[in-house]
Protein backbone atom coordinates (compact mmCIF):
# COMPACT_ATOMS: atom_id res chain seq x y z
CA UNK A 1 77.15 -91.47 18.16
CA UNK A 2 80.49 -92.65 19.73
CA UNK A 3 80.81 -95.81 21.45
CA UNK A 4 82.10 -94.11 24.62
CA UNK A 5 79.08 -92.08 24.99
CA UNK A 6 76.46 -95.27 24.16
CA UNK A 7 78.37 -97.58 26.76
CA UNK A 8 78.79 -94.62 29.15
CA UNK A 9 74.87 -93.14 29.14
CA UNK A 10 73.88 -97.51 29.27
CA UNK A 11 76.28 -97.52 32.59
CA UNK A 12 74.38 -94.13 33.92
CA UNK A 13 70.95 -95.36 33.01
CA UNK A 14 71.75 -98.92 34.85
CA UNK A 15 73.36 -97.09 37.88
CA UNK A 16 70.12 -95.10 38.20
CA UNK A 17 67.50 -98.26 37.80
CA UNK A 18 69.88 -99.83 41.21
CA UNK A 19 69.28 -96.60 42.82
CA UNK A 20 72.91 -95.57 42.91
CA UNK A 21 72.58 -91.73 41.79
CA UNK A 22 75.63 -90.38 42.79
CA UNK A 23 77.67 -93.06 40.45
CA UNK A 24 75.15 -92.58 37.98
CA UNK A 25 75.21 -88.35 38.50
CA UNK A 26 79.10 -88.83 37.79
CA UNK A 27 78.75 -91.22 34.90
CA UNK A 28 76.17 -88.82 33.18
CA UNK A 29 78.68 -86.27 33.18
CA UNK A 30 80.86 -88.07 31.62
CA UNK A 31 78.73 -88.99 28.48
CA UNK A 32 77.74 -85.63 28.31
CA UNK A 33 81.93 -84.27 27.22
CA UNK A 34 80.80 -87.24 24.59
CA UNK A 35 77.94 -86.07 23.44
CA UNK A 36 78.01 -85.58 19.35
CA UNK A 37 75.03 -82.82 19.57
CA UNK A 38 73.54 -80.86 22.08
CA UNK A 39 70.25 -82.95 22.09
CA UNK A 40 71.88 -85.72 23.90
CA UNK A 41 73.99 -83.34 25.72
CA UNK A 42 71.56 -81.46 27.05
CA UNK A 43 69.67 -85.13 28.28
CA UNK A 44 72.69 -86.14 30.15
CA UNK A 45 72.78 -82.93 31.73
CA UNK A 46 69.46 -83.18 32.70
CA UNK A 47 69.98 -86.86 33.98
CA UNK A 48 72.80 -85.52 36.36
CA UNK A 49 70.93 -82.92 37.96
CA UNK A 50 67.76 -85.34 38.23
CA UNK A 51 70.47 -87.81 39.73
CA UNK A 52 71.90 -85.06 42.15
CA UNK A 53 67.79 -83.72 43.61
CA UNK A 54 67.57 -87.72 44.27
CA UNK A 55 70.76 -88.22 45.82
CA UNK A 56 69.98 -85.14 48.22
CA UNK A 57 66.10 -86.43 49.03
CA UNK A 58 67.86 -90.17 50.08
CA UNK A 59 69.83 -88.00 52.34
């Protein structure tokens, strides 16, 4: 697992718990092109769209 994708999913899963989903929808993203297998890259897909439906119901 590469650094950039443990520091980047911690940053998502922190932006989420302060209710900032649209940093944390971006920052998912982002650990997901780091991804070594397509467990994890499938989770941080998963986490962006979850991000994205709660972005749009704060709305």
């Amino acid at each position: 697992m590469s650094s950039a994708f443990k520091d980047l999913s911690a940053k998502a899963a922190k932006m989420e718990r302060e209710g900032n989903t649209s940093a944390a929808r971006r920052c998912w993203k982002k650990a997901e092109a780091y991804a070594n297998n397509k467990a994890n890259a499938h989770w941080c897909s998963v986490r962006a769209e979850f991000c994205l439906s709660r972005h749009a119901l704060a709305q």
